[in-house]
Structure formats: C-alpha cells, structure tokens
Protein backbone atom coordinates (compact mmCIF):
# COMPACT_ATOMS: atom_id res chain seq x y z
CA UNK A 1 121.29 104.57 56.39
CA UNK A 2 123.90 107.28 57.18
CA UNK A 3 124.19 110.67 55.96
CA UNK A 4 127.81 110.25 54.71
CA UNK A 5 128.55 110.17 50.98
CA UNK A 6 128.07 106.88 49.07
CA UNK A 7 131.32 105.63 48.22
CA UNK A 8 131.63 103.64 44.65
CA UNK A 9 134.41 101.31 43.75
CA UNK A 10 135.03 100.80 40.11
CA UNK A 11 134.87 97.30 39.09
CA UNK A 12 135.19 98.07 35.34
CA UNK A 13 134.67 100.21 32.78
CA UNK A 14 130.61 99.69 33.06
CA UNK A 15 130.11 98.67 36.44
CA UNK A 16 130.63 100.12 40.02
CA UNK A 17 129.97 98.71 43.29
CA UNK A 18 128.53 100.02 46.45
CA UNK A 19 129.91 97.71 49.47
CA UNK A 20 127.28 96.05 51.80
CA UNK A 21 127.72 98.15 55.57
CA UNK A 22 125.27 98.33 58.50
CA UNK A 23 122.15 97.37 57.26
CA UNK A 24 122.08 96.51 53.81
CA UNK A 25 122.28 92.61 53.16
CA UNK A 26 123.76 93.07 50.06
CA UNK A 27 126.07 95.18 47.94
CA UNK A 28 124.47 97.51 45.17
CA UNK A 29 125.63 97.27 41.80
CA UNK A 30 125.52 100.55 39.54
CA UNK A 31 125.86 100.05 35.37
CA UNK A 32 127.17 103.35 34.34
CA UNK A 33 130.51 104.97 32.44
CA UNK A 34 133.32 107.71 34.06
CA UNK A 35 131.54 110.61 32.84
CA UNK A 36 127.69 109.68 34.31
CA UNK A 37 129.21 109.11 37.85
CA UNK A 38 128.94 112.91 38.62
CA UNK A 39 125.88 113.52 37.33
CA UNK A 40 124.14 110.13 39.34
CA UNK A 41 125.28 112.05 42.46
CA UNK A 42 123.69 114.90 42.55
CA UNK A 43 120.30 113.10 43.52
CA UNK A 44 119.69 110.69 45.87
CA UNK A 45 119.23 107.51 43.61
CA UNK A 46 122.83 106.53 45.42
CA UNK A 47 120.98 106.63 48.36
CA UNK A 48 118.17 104.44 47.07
CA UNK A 49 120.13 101.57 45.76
CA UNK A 50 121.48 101.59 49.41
CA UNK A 51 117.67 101.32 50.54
CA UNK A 52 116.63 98.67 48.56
CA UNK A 53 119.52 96.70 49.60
CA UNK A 54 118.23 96.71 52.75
CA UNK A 55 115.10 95.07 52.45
CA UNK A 56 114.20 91.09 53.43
CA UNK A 57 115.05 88.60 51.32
CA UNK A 58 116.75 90.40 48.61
CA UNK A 59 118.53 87.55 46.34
CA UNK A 60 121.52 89.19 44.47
CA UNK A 61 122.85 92.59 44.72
CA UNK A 62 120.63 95.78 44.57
CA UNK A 63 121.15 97.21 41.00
CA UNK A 64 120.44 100.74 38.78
CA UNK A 65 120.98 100.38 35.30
CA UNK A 66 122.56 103.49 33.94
CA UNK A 67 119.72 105.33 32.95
CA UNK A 68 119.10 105.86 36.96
CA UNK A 69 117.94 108.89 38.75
CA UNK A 70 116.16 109.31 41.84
CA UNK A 71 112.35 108.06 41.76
CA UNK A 72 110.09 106.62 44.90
CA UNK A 73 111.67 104.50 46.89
CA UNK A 74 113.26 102.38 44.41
CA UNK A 75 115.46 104.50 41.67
CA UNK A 76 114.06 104.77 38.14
CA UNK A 77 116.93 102.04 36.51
CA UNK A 78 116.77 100.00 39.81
CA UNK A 79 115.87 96.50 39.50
CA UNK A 80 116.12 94.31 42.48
CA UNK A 81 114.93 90.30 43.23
CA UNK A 82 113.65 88.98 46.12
CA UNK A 83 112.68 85.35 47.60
CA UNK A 84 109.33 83.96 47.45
CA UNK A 85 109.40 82.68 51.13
CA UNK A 86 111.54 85.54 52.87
CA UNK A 87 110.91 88.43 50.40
CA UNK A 88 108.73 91.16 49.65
CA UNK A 89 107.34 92.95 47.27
CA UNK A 90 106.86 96.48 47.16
CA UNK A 91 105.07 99.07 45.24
CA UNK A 92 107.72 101.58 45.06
CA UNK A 93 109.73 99.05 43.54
CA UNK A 94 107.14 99.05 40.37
CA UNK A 95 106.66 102.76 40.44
CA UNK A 96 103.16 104.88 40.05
CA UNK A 97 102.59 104.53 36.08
CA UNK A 98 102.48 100.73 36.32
CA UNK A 99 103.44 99.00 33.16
CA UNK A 100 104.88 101.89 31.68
CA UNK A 101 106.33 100.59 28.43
CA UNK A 102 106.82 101.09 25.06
CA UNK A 103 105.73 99.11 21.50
CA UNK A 104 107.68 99.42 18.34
CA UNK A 105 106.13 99.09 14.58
CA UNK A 106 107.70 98.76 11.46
CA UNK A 107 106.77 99.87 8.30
CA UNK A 108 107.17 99.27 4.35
CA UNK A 109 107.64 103.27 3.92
CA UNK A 110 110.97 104.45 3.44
CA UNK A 111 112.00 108.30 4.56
CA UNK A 112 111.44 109.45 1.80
CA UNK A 113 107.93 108.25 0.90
CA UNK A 114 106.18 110.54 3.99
CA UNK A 115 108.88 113.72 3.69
CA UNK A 116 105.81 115.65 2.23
CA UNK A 117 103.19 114.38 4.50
CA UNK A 118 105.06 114.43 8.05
CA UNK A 119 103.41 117.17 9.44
CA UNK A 120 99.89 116.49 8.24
CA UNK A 121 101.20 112.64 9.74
CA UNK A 122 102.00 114.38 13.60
CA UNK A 123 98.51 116.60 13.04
CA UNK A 124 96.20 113.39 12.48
CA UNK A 125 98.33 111.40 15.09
CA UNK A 126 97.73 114.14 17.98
CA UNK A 127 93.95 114.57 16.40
CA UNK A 128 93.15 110.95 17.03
CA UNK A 129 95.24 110.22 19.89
CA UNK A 130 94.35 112.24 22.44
CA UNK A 131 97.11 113.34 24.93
CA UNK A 132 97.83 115.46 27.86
CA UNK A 133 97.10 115.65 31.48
CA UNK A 134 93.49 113.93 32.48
CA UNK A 135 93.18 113.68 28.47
CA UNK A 136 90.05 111.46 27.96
CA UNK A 137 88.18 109.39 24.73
CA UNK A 138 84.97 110.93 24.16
CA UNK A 139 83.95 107.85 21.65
CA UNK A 140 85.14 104.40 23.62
CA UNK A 141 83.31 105.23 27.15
CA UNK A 142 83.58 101.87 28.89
CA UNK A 143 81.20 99.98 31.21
CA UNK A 144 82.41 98.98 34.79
CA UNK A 145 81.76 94.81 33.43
CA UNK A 146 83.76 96.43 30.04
CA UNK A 147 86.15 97.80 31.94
CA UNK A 148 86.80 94.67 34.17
CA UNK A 149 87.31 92.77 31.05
CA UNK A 150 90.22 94.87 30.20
CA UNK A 151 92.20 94.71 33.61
CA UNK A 152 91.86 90.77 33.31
CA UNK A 153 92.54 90.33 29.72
CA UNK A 154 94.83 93.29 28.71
CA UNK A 155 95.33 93.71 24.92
CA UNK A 156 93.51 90.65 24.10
CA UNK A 157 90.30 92.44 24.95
CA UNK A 158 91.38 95.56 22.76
CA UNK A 159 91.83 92.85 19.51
CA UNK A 160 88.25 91.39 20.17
CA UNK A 161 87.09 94.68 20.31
CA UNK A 162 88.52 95.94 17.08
CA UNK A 163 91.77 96.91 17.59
CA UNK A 164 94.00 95.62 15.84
CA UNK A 165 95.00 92.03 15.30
CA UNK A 166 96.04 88.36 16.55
CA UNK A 167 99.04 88.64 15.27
CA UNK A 168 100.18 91.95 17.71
CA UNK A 169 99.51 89.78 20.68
CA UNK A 170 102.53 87.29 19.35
CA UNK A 171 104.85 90.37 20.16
CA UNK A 172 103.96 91.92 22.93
CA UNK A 173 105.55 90.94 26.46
CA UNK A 174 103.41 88.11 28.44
CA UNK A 175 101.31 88.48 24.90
CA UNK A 176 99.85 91.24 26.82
CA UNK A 177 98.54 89.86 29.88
CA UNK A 178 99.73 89.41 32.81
CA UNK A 179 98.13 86.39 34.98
CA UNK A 180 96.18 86.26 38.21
CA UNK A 181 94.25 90.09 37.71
CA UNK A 182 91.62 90.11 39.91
CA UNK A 183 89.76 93.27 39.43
CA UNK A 184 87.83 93.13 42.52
CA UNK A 185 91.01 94.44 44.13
CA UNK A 186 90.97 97.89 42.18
CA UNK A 187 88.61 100.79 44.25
CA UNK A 188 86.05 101.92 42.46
CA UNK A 189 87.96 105.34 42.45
CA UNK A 190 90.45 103.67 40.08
CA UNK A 191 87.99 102.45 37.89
CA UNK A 192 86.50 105.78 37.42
CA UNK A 193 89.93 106.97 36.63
CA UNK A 194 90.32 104.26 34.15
CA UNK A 195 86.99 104.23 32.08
CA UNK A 196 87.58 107.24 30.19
CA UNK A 197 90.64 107.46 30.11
CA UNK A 198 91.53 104.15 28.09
CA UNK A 199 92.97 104.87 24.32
CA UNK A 200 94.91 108.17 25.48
CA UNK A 201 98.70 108.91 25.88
CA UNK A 202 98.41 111.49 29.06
CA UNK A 203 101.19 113.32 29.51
CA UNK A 204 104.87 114.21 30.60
CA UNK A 205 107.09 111.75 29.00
CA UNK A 206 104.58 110.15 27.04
CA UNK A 207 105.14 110.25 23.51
CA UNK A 208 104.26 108.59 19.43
CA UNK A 209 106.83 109.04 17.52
CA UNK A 210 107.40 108.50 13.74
CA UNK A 211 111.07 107.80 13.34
CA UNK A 212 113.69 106.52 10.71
CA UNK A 213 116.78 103.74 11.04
CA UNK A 214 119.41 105.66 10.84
CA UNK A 215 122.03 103.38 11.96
CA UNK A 216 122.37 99.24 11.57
CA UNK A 217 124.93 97.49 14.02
CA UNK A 218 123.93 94.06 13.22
CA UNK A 219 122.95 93.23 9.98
CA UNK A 220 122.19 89.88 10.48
CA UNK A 221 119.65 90.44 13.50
CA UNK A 222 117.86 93.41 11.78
CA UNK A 223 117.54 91.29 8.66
CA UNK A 224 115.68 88.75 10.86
CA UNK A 225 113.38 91.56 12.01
CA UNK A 226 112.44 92.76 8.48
CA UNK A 227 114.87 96.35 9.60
CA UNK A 228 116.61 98.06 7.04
CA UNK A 229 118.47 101.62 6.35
CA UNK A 230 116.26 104.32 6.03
CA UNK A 231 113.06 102.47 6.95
CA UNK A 232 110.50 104.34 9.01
CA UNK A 233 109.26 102.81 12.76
CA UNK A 234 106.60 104.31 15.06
CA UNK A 235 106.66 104.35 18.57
CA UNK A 236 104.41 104.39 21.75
CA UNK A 237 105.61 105.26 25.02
CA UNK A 238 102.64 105.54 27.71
CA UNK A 239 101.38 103.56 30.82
CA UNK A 240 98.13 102.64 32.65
CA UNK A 241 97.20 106.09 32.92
CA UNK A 242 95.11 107.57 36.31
CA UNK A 243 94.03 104.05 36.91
CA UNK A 244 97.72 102.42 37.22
CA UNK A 245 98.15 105.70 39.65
CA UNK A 246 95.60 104.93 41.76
CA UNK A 247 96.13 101.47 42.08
CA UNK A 248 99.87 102.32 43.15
CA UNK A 249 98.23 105.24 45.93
CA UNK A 250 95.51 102.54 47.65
CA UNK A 251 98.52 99.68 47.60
CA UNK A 252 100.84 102.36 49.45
CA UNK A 253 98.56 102.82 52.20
CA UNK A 254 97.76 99.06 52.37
CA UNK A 255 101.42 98.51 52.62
CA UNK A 256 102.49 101.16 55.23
CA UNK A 257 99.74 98.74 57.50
CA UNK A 258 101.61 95.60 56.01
CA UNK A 259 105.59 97.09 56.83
CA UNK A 260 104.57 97.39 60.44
CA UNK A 261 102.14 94.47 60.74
CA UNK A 262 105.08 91.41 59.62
CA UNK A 263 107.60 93.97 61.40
CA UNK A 264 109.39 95.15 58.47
CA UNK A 265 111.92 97.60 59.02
CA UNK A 266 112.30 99.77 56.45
CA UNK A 267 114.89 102.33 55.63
CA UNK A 268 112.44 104.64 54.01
CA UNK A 269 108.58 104.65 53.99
CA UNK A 270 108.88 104.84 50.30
CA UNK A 271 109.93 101.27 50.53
CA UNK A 272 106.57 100.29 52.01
CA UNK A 273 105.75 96.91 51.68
CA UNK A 274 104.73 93.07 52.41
CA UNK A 275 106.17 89.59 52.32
CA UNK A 276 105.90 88.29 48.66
CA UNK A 277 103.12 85.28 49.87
CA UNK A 278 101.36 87.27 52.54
CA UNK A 279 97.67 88.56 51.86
CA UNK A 280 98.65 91.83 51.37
CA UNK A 281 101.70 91.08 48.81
CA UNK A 282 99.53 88.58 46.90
CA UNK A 283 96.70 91.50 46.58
CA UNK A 284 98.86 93.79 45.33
CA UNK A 285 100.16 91.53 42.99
CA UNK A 286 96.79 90.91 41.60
CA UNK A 287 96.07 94.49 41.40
CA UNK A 288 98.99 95.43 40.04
CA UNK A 289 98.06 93.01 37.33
CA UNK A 290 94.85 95.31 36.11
CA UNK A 291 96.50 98.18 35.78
CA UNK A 292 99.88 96.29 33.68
CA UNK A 293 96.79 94.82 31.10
CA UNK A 294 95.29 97.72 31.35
CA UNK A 295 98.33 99.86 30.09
CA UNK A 296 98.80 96.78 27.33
CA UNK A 297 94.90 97.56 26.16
CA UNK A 298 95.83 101.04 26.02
CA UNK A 299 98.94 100.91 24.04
CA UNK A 300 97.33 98.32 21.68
CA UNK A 301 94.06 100.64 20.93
CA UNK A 302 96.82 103.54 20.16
CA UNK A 303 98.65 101.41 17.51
CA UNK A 304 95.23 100.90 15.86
CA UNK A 305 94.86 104.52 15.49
CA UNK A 306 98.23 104.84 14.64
CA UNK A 307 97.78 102.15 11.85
CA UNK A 308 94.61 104.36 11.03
CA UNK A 309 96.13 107.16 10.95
CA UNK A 310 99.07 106.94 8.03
CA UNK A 311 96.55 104.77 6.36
CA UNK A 312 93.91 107.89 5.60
CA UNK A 313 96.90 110.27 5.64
CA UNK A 314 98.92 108.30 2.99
CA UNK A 315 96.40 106.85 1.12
CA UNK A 316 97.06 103.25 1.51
CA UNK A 317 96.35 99.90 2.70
CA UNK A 318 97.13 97.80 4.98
CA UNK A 319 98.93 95.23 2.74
CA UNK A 320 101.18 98.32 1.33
CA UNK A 321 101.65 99.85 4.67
CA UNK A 322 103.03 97.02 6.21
CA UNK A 323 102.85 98.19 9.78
CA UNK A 324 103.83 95.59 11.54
CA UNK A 325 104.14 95.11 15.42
CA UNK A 326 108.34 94.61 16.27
CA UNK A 327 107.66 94.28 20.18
CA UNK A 328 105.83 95.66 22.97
CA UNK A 329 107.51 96.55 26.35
CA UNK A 330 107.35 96.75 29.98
CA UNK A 331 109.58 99.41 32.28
CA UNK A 332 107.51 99.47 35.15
CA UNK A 333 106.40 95.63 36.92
CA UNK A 334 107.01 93.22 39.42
CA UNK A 335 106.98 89.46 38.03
CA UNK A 336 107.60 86.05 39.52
CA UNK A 337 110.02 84.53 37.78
CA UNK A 338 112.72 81.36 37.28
CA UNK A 339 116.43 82.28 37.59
CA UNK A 340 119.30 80.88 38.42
CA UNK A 341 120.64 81.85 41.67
CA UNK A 342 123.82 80.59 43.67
CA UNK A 343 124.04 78.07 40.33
CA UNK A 344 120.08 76.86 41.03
CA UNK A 345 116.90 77.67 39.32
CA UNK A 346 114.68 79.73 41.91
CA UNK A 347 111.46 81.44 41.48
CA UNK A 348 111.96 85.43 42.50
CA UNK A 349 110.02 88.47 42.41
CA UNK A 350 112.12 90.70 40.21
CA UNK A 351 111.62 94.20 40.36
CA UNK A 352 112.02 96.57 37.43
CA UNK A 353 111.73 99.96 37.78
CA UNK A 354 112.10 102.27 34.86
CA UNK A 355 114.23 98.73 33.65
CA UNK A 356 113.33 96.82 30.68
CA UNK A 357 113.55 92.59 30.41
CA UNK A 358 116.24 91.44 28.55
CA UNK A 359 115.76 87.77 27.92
CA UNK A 360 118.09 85.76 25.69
CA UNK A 361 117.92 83.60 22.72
CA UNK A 362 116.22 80.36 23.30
CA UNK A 363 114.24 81.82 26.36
CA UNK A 364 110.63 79.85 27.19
CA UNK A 365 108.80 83.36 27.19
CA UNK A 366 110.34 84.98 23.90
CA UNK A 367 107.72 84.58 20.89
CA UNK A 368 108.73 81.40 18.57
CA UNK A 369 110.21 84.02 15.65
CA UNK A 370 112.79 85.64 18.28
CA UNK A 371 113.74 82.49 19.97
CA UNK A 372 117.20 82.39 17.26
CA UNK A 373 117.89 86.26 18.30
CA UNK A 374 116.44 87.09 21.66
CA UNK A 375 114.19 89.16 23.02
CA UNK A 376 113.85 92.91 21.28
CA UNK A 377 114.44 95.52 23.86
CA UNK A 378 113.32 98.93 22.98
CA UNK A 379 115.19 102.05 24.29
CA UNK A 380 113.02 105.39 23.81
CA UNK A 381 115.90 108.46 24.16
CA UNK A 382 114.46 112.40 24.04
CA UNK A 383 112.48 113.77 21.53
CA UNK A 384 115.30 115.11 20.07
CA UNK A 385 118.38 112.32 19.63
CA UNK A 386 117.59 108.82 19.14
CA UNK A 387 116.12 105.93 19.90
CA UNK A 388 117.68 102.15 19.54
CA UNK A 389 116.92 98.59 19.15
CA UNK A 390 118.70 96.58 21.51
CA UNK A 391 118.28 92.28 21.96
CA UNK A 392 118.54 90.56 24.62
CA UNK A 393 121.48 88.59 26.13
CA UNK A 394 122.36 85.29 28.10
CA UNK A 395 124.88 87.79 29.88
CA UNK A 396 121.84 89.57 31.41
CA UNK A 397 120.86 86.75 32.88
CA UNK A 398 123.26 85.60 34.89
CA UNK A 399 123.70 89.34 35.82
CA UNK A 400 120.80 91.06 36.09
CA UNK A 401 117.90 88.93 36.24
CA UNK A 402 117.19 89.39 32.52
CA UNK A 403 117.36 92.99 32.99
CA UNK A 404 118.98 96.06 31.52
CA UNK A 405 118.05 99.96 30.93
CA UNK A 406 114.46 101.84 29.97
CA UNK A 407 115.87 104.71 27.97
CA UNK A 408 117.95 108.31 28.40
CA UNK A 409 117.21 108.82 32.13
CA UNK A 410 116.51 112.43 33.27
CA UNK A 411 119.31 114.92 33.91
CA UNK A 412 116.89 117.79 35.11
CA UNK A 413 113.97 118.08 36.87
CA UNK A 414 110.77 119.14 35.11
CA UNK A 415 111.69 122.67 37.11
CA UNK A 416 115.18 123.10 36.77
CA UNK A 417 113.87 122.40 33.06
CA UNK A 418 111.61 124.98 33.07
CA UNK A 419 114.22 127.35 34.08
CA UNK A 420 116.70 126.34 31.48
CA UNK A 421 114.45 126.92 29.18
CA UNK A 422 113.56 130.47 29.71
CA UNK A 423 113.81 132.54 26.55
CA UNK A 424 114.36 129.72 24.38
CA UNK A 425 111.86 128.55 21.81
CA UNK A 426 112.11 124.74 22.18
CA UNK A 427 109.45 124.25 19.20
CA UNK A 428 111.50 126.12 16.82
CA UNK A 429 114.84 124.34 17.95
CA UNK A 430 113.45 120.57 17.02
CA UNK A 431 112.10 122.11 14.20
CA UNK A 432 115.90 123.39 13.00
CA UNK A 433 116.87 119.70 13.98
CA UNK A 434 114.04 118.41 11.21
CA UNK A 435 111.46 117.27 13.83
CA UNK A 436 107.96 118.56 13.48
CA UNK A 437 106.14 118.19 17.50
CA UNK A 438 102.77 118.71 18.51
CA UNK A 439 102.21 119.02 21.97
CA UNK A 440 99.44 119.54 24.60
CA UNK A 441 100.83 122.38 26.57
CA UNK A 442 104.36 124.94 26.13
CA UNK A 443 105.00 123.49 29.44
CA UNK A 444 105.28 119.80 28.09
CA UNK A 445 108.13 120.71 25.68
CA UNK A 446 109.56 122.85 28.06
CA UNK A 447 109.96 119.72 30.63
CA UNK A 448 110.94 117.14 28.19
CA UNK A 449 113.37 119.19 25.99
CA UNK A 450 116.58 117.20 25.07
CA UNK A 451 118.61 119.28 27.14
CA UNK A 452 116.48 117.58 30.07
CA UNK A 453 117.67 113.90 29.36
CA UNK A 454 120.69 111.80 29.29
CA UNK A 455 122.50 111.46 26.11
CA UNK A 456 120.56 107.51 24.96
CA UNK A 457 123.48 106.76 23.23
CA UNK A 458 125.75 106.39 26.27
CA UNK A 459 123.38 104.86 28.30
CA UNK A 460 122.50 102.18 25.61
CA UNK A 461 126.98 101.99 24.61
CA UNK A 462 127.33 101.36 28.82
CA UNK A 463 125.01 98.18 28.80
CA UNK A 464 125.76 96.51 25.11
CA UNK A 465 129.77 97.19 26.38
CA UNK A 466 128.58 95.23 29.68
CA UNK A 467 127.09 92.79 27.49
CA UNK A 468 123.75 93.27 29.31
CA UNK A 469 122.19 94.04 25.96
CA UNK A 470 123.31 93.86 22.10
CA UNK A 471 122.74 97.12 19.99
CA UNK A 472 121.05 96.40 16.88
CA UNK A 473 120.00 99.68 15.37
CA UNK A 474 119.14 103.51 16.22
CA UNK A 475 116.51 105.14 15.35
CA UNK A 476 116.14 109.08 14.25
CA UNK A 477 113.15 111.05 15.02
CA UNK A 478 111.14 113.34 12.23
CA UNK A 479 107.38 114.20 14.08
CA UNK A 480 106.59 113.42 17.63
CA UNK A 481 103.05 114.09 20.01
CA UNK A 482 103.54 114.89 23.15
CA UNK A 483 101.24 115.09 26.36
C-alpha cells in the first residue's frame, strides 16, 4: 500500500469510510466518533484496515470497530469475512491470545452486603487465582491424554472435572466448544506450555473483577437477566494462555510456506495465510480450535474459584450466593458462519479480532432464555471506569457480520505508559477512586492504568448510536486482580 496518509470520509456520525484504491478489493469501514479520529491515527491500525482489505476473497468491507488500535496484521477492533471457496484465513486475523474473552456472573449480594469484606474478597481472589506472567497451578498438573481432553472438549471437560456446573455451559458462546479440535495439530511445545498453566489469569490485561450496576438503560432487558441497581457482577477477562501463543507462533510459520505456496500476495507478512479449504487453512482451523476450548476450560475453572472464593470469604452458600453465569465471551476467533451477503445466505469465515459477536434476538446459536433479547455482549473498560452490558442487534447483522467492539481499546503503549506514569502512585489513585487492586508486579498497574485506555463509555455510546449493539447497563468497579 502507499505511504501517503489514509484519507477517511465521514459517512455519519459513527461511521467513516476508507475508499477501495490500488489493491484493496474493498473499502474499509471504521465505527468511531469526531473526537477518536485523531487519536486512531497516530498508529498504524489505518494502515491495517487497508491491508486486510486487500486480501482474497474478502466478502464485505474491511472493518475496525471503535475500540481499534494497531495489533498484528489485522487491527485489534478489525473484523473482516471471507469466502469459503476464494478466501483465506489467517492467523493474524485471530490474534496470539486465541479466544481471548470474557464471562460475566451475577450475584444475589447487593453493594452493600461485601463493603466490609472487599479487600479480604480481592486477597482470596488473587490467593486462589493465580496470575501474572508464566503464572502456573501447582495443584491441577494435567496429563498429555488430560490435557487433550481439554483442547477437544473446552469447558465441558472443566464441569466433569469439578468445576462448576451444567448449567454454565447454557451461557457460554458455542456452549464452550468449538467443533472440529484436533489436538494432534498442537506441538508438543504447546502442550507443555498449556499443562500447567490451565486455571491461571497470566498477565497484562488480564483481569477478575468484582463490580457493581451502577447504571440501567433498559429496564426491561436487565429484568429478563435477573440485573438490578446496585447488584454486584464478577468478571473474567483472560485467554488460552502460553498454549493459545504457541499455537498462533507454529501456524505463522506454517502460513508464511502457505502465502507463497497458493501465490498469495500479501501486503504485509503479518497477514500470512492460506485459502480457507486448503490443508493448511483447515489445520489451522483445527488448531486454533484447542487453544479457543482451551481458553473456555480455563475461564470456567476460574469462575469455580471465584464461586469458591466469596463463598468461604462471605460465609455462604451457594443457594444464597446466587452466582450465576450471565454469558461467556469470545474477542479473539475465526468461525465459519451463515450470513447474508448480496441479499443471500453464505457460509464465511468471519474474523474477529479484539471484536465481540453480536447476534440478535431469535438467532439459532443464542441459548433458548436469550432468544426474546439477544445475545449478551460484554464490554470490559480499564480498571478504573466501567464496564457495560450491551445485547445484541439484527442491525449488526446486516452490518457487521454479527459483530461489534471488545472493550476501551488502548490509547498508550505499555511504554509510553510506563513513562506517564513516573512519579505517580497508581495503587493509591484507584484506591482514592474506591477500588482496592492486587496485582502481580508495579509494572502491571503501571501498563494498564486508566490513563492507558480509551474512555469505554464512548466506545460502547459509538456502536449502540450505530445500532451495532444496545446498551443495557454499566458496571462500576470496587476490587480488581491483575497479572
């Protein structure tokens, strides 16, 4: 692509559009406001949206939701389709922390009822859940057979095993497994990644965090989820850990062989990849497959603890406690779906990257008790804002693909953090705000400061005014663990 700055034409007062020229094959489409446009310039996530446009068989425009900043290859926020027969699929569209994604629980306690016990709440969280970089389970050490029965059955295997219960799989995306895994296409340098490693939040933006409603926009949805005022929610936001990382790293190098064996031009090597039904893409789209159950395992042997957690800390049951599973979420995946395209139904590869699926009401892959309201979308912000509830729309999908943001999007990176932080004491800060944190490292809080992120609450007001998403309710945080 050239060098020359990427032009945007406003379309409206949420969208922007980046014309098709030399070789892109279609236009880009960028979901953002007036006031993000000069911050999504200063990296070169533009520039990647341009990219991605470029590639075979892309069905629709090229799109970054507004949440976008630069990534590899693809841009975190970019979500892109492709054909089955002409298409590819590429790694860097999925990202290196494969099914990334976050799960939502709701509660019976009110603020009130854990104002005395918060911090003794974030000290037993970070106790049992361990967290930072290479952080590693010294009491759930997995077999290689045990292990291969979690990249082919995801979260199911955690609930045999223990953790938690039948009624979690109901509301968690795919019901936490995503088909065709075939673990003999992980290295066995993955699976030594992965063994002790499952049950663990690792690090960076990786987070639990014990929250409160704060704000209802639809009454009449949130009543359908059991959400009221004041109610307190947990969150998990973590991925497939060094296995999903190492599964990304061997498909890269497969694919670099793959771009220049089918002839593939591609505007960055980033963009690596493979025809959708070759070998190659159909390998990778197996593999990829471990590492997304293997992140939905993880997550759902976190929100046992979790459960385990406030129930020792509090004193309670699980009847009273009432911690109940809203949704669980993908950001990061690449997933063969139905959609209609040029006003027929046609099976794409869809792309999200740092994007989360928005399905409507009535959707076939919605569980039975959403299918009135739509899908829940969950929308993580900084550590030290908000967090929201969003649904999904019919909008989306004719749009989008079913698509819409991930959460704040970074502003800074983890250095130009660093060195905005300098003589400020970020703990003490939160604390002034009313949020008790426990992190792994000084470093951690340093990177993922507030200051560091996108305001969430103009990212999520950008897609519910496109009608990409609907904005049910906002969540306030009071302890958070870190990695």
């Amino acid at each position: 692509m050239s060098d020359k700055p990427i032009s945007l034409e406003k379309i409206d007062d949420t969208k922007w559009r980046i014309e098709k020229c030399r070789d892109m094959k279609t236009h880009g489409i960028i979901y953002a406001d007036e006031k993000m446009i000069p911050s999504i310039k200063q990296d070169d996530s533009l520039s990647q949206v341009t990219n991605v446009a470029c590639l075979p068989g892309i069905v629709g425009p090229s799109m970054a939701m507004p949440d976008i900043h630069c990534g590899y290859g693809f841009p975190i926020g970019g979500v892109a389709a492709f054909d089955l027969d002409e298409g590819i699929v590429s790694p860097g569209g999925v990202g290196y922390d494969i099914n990334c994604g976050v799960r939502l629980f709701k509660t019976a306690l009110q603020k009130e009822d854990i104002s005395e016990h918060l911090k003794t709440l974030v000290d037993g969280l970070f106790l049992n859940i361990p967290s930072g970089i290479g952080s590693k389970r010294k009491d759930l050490k997995l077999s290689s057979k045990e292990l291969e029965e979690v990249l082919e059955n995801g979260a199911a295997w955690a609930v045999k095993n223990g953790f938690g219960s039948y009624n979690d799989i109901l509301h968690i995306e795919d019901h936490g497994k995503i088909e065709k895994a075939d673990p003999s296409l992980v290295s066995e340098k993955a699976y030594k990644r992965g063994q002790p490693q499952l049950g663990t939040l690792g690090s960076g933006n990786h987070f639990v965090e014990i929250a409160f409603i704060d704000e209802i926009y639809d009454e009449e949805t949130a009543t359908q989820l059991g959400l009221k005022q004041g109610q307190i929610t947990v969150s998990v936001h973590t991925g497939s850990r060094g296995l999903g990382y190492q599964v990304c790293d061997d498909s890269i190098k497969k694919m670099l062989k793959a771009a220049q064996k089918y002839n593939i031009n591609l505007p960055d090597r980033q963009l690596c990849c493979a025809p959708v039904n070759s070998k190659e893409g159909q390998n990778y789209l197996a593999a990829m497959a471990c590492a997304a159950n293997y992140a939905f395992a993880n997550r759902q042997i976190i929100g046992h603890w979790i459960r385990e957690t406030f129930e020792q800390v509090l004193a309670t049951n699980p009847r009273d406690l009432k911690m109940e599973l809203i949704y669980d979420v993908c950001h990061n995946i690449a997933k063969i779906e139905e959609h209609r395209v040029e006003g027929k139904k046609k099976k794409v590869c869809v792309h999200r990257k740092g994007a989360t699926r928005a399905f409507p009401p009535d959707h076939s892959q919605i569980p039975d008790d959403y299918k009135k309201i739509g899908q829940p979308i969950l929308i993580p912000g900084d550590m030290g804002r908000y967090s929201h509830l969003l649904i999904g729309t019919e909008k989306a999908m004719e749009e989008t693909f079913g698509s819409t943001c991930h959460g704040a999007g970074r502003l800074m990176s983890r250095n130009q953090a660093k060195k905005a932080a300098r003589g400020r004491a970020i703990y003490r800060e939160l604390e002034d705000r009313g949020i008790i944190v426990s992190a792994a490292g000084r470093f951690t809080l340093v990177e993922e400061m507030p200051d560091a992120y996108k305001d969430v609450n103009m990212v999520v007001d950008v897609v519910a005014k496109a009608g990409i998403a609907k904005k049910v309710a906002r969540m306030k945080p009071l302890g958070v663990i870190k990695g």
